[in-house]
PDB file of N, CA and C in Angstrom:
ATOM      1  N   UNK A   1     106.686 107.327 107.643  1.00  0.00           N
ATOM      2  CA  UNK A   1     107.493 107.423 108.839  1.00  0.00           C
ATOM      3  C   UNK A   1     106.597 107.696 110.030  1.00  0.00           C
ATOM      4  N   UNK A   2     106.740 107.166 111.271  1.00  0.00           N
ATOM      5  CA  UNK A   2     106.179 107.313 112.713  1.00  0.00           C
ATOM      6  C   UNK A   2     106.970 108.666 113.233  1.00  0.00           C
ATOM      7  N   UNK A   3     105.945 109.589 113.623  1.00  0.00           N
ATOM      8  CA  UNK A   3     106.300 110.170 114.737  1.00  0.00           C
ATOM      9  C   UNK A   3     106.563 109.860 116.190  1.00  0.00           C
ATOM     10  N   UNK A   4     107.915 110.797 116.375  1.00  0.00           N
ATOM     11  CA  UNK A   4     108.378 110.293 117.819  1.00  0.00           C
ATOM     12  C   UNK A   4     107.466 110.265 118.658  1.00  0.00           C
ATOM     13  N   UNK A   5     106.187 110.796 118.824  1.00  0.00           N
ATOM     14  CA  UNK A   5     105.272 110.676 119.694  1.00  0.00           C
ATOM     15  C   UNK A   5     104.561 109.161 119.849  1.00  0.00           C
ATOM     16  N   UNK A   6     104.696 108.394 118.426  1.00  0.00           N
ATOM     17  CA  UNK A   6     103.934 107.510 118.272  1.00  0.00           C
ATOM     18  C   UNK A   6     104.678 106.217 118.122  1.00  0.00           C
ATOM     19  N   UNK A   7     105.647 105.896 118.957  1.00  0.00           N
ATOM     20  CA  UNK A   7     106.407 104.500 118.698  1.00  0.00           C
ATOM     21  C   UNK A   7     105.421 103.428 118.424  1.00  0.00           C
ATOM     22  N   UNK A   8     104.453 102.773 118.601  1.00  0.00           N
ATOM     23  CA  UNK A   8     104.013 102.126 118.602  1.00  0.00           C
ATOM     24  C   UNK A   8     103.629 101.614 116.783  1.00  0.00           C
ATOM     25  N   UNK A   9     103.167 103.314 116.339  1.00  0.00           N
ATOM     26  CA  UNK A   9     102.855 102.886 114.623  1.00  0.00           C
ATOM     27  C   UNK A   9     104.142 102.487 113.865  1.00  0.00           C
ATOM     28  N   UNK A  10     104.855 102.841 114.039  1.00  0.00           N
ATOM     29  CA  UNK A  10     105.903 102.521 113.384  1.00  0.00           C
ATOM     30  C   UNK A  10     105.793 100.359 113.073  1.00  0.00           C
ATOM     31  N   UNK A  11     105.597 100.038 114.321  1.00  0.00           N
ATOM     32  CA  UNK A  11     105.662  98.961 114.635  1.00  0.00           C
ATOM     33  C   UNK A  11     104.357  98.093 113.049  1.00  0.00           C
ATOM     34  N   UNK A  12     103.301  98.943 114.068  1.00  0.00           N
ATOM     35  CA  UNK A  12     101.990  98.318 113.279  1.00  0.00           C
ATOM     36  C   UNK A  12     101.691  98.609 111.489  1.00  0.00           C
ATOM     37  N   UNK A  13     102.444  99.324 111.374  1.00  0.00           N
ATOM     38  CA  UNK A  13     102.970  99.407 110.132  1.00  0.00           C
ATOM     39  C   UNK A  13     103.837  98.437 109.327  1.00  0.00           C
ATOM     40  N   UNK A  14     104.362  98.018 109.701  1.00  0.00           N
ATOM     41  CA  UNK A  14     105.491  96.803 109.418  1.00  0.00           C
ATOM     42  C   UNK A  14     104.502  95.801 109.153  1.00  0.00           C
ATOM     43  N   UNK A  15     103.953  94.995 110.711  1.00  0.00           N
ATOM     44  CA  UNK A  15     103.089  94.510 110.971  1.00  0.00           C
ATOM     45  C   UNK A  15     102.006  94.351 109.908  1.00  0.00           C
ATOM     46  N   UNK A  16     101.365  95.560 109.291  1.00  0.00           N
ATOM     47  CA  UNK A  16     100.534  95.612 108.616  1.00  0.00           C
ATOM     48  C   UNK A  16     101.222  95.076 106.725  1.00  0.00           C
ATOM     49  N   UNK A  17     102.114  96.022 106.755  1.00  0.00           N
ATOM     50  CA  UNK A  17     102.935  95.538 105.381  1.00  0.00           C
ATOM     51  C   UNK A  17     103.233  93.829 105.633  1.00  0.00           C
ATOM     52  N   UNK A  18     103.870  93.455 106.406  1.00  0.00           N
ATOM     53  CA  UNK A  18     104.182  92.003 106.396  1.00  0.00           C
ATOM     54  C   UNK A  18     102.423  91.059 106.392  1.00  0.00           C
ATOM     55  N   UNK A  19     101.421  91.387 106.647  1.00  0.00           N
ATOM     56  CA  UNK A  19     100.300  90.686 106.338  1.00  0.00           C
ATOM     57  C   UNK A  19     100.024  90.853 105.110  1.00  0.00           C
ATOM     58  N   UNK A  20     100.280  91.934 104.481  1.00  0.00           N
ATOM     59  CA  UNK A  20      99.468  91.901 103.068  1.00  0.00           C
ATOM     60  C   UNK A  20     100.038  91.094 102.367  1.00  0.00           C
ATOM     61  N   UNK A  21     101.880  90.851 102.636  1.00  0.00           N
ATOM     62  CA  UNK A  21     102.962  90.930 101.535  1.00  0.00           C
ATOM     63  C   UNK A  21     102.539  89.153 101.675  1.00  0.00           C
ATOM     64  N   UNK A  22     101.679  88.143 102.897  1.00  0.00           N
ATOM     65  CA  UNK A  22     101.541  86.930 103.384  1.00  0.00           C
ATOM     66  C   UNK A  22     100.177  86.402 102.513  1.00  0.00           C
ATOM     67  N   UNK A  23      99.313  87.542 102.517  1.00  0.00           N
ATOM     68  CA  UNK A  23      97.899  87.545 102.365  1.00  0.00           C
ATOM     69  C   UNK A  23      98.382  87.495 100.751  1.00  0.00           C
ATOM     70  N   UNK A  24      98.609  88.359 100.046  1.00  0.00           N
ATOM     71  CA  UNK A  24      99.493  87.738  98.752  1.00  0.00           C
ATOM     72  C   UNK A  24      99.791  86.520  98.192  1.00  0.00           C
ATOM     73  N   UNK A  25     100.831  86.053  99.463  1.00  0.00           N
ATOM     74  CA  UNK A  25     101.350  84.874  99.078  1.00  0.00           C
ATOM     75  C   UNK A  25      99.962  83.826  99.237  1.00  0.00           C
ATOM     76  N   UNK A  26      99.014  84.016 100.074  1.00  0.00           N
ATOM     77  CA  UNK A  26      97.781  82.765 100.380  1.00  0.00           C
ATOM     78  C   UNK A  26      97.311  82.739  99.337  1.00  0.00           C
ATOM     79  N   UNK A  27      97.177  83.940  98.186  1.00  0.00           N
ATOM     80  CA  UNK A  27      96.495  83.522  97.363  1.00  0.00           C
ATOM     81  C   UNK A  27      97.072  83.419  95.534  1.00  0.00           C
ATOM     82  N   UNK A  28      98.201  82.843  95.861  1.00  0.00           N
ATOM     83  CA  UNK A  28      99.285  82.471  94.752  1.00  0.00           C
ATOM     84  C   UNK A  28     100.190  80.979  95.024  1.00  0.00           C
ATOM     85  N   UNK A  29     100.873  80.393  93.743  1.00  0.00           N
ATOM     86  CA  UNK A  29     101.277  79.388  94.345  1.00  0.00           C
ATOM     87  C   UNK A  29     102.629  79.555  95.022  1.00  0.00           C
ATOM     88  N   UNK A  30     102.797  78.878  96.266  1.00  0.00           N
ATOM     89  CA  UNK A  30     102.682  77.676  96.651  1.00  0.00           C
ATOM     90  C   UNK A  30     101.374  77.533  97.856  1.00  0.00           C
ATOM     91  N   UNK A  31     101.232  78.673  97.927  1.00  0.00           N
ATOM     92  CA  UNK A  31     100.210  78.544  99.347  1.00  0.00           C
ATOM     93  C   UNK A  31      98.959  78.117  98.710  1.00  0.00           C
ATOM     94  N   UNK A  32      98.321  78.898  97.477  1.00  0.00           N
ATOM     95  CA  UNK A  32      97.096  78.644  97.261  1.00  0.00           C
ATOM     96  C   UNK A  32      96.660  76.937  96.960  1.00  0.00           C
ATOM     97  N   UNK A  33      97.423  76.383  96.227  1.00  0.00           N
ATOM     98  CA  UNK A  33      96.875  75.268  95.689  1.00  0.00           C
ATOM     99  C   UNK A  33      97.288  74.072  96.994  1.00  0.00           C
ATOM    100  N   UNK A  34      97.925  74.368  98.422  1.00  0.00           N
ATOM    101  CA  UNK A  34      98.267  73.387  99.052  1.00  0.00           C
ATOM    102  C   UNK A  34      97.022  74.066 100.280  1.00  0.00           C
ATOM    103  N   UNK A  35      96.173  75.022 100.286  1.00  0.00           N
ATOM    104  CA  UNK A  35      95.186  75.544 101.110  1.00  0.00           C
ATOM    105  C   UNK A  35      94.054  75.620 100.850  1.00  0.00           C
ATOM    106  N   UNK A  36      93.948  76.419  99.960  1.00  0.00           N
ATOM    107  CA  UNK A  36      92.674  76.733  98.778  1.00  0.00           C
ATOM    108  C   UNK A  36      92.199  76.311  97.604  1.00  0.00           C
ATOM    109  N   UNK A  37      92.861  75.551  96.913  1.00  0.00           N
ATOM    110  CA  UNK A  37      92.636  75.156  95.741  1.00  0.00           C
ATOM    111  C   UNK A  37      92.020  73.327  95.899  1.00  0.00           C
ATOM    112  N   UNK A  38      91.132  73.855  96.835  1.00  0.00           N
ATOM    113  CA  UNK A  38      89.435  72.604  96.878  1.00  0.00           C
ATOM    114  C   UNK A  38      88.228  72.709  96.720  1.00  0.00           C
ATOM    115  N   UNK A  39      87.399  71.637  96.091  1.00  0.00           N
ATOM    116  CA  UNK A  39      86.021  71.937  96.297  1.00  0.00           C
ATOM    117  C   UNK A  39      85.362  71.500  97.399  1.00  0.00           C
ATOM    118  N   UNK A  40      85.642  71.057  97.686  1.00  0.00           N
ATOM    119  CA  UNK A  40      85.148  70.071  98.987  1.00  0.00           C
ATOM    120  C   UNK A  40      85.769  71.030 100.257  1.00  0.00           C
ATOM    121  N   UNK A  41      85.568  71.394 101.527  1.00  0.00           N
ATOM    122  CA  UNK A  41      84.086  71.170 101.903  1.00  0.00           C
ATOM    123  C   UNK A  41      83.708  72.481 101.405  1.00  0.00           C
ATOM    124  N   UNK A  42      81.863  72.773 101.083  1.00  0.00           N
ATOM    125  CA  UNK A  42      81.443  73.957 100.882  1.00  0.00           C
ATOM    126  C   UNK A  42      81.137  74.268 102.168  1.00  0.00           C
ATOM    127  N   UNK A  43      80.998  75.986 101.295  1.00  0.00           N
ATOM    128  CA  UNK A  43      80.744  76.562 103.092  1.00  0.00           C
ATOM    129  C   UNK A  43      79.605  77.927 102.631  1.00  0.00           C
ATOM    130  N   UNK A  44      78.434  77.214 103.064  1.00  0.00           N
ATOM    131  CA  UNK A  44      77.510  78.303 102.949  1.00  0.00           C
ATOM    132  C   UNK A  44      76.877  77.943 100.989  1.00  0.00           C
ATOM    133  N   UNK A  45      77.276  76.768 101.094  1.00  0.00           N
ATOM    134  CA  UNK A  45      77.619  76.576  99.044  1.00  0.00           C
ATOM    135  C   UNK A  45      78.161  77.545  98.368  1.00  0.00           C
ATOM    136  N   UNK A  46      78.901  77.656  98.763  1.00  0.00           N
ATOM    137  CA  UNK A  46      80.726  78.029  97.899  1.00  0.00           C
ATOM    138  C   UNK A  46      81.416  76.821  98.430  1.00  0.00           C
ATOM    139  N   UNK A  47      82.403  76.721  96.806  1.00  0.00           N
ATOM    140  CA  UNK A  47      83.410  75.925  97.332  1.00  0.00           C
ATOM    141  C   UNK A  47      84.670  76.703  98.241  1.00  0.00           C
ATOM    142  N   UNK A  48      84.811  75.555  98.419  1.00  0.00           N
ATOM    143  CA  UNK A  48      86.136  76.244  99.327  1.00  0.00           C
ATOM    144  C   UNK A  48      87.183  76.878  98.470  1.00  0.00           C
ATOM    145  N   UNK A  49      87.205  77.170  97.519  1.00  0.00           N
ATOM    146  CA  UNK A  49      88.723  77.719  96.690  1.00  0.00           C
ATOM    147  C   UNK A  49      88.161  79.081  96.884  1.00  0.00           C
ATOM    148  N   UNK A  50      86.541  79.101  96.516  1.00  0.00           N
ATOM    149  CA  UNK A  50      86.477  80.747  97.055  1.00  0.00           C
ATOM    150  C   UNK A  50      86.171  81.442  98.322  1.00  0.00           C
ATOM    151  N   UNK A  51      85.754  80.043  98.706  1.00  0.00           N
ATOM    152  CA  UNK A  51      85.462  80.752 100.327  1.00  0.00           C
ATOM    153  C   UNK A  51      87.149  81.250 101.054  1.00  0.00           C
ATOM    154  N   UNK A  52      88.099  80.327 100.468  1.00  0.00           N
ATOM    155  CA  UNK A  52      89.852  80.814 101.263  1.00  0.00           C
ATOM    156  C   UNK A  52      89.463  82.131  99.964  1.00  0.00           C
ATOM    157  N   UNK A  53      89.515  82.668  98.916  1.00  0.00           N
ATOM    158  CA  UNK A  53      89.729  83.800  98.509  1.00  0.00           C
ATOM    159  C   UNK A  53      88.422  84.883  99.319  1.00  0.00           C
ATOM    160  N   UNK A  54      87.857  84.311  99.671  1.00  0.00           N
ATOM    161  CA  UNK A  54      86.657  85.373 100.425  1.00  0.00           C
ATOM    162  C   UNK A  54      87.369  85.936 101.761  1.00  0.00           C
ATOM    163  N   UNK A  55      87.620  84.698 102.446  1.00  0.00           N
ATOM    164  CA  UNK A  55      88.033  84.775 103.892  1.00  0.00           C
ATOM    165  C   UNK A  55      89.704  85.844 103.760  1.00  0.00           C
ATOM    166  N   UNK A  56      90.599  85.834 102.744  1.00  0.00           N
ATOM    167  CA  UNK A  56      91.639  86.166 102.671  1.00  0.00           C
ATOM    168  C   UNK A  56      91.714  87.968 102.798  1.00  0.00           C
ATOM    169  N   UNK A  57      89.983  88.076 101.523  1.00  0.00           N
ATOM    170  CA  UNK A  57      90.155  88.982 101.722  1.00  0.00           C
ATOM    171  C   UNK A  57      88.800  90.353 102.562  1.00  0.00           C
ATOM    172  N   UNK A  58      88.522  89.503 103.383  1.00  0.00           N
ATOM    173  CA  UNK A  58      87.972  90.266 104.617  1.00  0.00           C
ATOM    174  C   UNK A  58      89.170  89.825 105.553  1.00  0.00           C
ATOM    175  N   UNK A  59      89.665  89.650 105.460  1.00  0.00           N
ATOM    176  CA  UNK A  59      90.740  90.303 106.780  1.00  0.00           C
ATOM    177  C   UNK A  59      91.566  90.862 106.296  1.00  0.00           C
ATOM    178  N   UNK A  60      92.088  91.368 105.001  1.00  0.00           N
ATOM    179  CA  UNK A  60      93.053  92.152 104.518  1.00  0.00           C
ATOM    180  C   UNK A  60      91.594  93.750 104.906  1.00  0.00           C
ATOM    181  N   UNK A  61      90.526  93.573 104.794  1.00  0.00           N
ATOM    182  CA  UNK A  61      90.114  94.442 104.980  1.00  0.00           C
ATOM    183  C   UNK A  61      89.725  94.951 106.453  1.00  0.00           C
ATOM    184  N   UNK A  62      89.549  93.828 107.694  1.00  0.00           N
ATOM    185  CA  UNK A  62      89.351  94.421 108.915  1.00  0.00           C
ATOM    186  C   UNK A  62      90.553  94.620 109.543  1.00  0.00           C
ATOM    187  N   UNK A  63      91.630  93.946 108.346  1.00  0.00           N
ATOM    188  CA  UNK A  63      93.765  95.057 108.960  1.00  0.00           C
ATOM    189  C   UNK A  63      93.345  96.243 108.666  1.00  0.00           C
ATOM    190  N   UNK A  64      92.800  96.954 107.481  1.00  0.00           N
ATOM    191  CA  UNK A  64      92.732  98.214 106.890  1.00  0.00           C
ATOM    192  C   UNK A  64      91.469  98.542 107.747  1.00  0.00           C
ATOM    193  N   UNK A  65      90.810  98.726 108.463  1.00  0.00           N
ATOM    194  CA  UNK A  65      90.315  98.783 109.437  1.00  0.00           C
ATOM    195  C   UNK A  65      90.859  99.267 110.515  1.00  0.00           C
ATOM    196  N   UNK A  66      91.773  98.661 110.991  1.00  0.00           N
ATOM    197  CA  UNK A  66      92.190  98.777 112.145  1.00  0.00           C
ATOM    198  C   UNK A  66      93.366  99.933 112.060  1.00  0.00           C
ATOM    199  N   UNK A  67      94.525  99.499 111.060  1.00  0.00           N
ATOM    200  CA  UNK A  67      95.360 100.627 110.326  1.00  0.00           C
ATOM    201  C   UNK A  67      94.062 101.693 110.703  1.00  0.00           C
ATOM    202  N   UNK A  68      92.716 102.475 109.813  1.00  0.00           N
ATOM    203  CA  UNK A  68      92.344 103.627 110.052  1.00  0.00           C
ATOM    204  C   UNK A  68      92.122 104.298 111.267  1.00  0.00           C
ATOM    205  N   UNK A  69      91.628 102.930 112.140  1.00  0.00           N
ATOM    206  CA  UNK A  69      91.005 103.220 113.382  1.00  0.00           C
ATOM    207  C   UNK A  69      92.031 103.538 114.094  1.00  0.00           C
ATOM    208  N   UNK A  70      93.051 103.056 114.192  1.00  0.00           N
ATOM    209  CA  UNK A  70      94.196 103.388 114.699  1.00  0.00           C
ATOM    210  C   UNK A  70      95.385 104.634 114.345  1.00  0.00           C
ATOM    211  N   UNK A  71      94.815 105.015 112.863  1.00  0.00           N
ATOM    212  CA  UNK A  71      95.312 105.843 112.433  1.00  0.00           C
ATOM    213  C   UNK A  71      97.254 105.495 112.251  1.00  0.00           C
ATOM    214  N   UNK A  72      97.717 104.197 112.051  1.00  0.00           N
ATOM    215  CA  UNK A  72      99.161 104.026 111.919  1.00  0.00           C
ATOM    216  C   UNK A  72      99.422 104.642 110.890  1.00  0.00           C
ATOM    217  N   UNK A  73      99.240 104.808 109.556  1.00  0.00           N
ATOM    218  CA  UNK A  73      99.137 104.882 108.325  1.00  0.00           C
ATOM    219  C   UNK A  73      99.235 107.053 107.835  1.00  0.00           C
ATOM    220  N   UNK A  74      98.987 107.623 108.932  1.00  0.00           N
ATOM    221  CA  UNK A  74      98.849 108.762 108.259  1.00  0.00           C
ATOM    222  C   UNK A  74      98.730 109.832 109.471  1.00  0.00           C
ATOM    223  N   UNK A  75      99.606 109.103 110.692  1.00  0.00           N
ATOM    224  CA  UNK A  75      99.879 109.911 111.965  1.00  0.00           C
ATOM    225  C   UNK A  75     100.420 111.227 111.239  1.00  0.00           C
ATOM    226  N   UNK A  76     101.632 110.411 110.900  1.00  0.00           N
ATOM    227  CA  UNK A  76     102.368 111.651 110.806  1.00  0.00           C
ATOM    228  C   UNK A  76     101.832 113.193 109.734  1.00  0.00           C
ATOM    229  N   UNK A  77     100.887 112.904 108.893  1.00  0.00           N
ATOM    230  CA  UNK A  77     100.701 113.558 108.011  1.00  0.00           C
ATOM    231  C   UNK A  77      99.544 114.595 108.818  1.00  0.00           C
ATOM    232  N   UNK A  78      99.085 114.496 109.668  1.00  0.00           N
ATOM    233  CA  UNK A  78      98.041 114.920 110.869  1.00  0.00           C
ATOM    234  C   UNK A  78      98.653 115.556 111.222  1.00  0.00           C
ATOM    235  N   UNK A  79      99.707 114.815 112.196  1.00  0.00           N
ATOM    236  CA  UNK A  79     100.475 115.776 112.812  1.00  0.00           C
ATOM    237  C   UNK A  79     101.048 117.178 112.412  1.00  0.00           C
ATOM    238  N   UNK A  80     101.499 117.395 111.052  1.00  0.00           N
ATOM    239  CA  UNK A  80     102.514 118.160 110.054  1.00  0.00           C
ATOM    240  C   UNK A  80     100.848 119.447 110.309  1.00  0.00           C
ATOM    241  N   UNK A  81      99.797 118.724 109.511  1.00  0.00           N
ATOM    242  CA  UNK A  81      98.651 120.121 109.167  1.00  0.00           C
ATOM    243  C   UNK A  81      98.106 120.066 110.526  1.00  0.00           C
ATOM    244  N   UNK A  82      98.208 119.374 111.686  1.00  0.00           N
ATOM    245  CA  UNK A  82      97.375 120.117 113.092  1.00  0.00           C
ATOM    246  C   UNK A  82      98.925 121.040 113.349  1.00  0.00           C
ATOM    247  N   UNK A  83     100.262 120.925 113.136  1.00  0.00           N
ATOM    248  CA  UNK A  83     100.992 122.267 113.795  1.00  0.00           C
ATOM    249  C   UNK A  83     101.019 123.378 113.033  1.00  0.00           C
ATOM    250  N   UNK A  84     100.652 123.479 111.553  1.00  0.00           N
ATOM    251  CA  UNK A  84     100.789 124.303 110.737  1.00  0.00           C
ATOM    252  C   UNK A  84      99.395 124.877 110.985  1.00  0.00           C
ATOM    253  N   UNK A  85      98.837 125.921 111.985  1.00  0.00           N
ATOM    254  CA  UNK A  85      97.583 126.925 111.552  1.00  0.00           C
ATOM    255  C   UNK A  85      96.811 127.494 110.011  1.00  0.00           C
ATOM    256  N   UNK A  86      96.199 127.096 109.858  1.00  0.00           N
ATOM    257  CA  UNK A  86      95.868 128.061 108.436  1.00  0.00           C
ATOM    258  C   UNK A  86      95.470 129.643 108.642  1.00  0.00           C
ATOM    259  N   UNK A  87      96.390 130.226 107.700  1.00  0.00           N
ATOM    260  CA  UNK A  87      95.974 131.692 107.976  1.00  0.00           C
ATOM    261  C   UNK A  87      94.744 131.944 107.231  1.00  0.00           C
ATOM    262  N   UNK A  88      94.082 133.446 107.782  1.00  0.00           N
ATOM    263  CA  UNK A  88      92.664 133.575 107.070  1.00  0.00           C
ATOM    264  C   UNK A  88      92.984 133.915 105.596  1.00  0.00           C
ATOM    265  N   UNK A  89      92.368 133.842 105.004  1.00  0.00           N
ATOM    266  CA  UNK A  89      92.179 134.222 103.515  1.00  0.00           C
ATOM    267  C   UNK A  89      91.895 135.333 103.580  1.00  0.00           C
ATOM    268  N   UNK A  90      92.563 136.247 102.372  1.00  0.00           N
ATOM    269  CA  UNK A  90      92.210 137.606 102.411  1.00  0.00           C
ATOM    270  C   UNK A  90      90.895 138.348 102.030  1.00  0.00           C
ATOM    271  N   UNK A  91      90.155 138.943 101.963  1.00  0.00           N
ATOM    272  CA  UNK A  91      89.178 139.343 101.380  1.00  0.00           C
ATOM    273  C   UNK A  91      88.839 139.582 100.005  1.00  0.00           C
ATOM    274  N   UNK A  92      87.700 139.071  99.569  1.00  0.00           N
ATOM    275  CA  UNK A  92      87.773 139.511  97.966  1.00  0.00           C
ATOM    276  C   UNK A  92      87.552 140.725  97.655  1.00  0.00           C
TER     277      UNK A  92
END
């Protein structure tokens, strides 16, 4: 859940779930074998069936990137332990 402070994550959250749930589908059928599933052209010599599974998944990783950098993913859980102070520990 987004804190009211933070309308915006709420958003990029969605956002973020609806890419993975896509990024999924790119690499299953029907998407894979009408996108990815070629040898021709290579790229860098890989074929292309792994270069679309390469490419698919560096950007599932610079979303999770951005999710951290942005912190959408775990506002709220920040928020909860920055209002709660920790008291000192007692002495042994």
């Amino acid at each position: 859940m987004a804190s009211p402070s933070a309308p915006g994550s709420s958003i990029g959250a969605r956002l973020a779930l609806a890419w993975f749930v896509f990024s999924a589908a790119l690499l299953v059928w029907p998407l894979y074998p009408w996108l990815g599933n070629h040898i021709h052209p290579r790229v860098l010599g890989l074929p292309w069936s792994l270069t679309w599974v390469l490419l698919v998944v560096a950007t599932n990783f610079v979303v999770l990137l951005v999710l951290h950098r942005f912190r959408v993913v775990d506002d709220v859980e920040l928020d909860e332990h920055e209002a709660a102070p920790r008291s000192p520990e007692p002495p042994a």
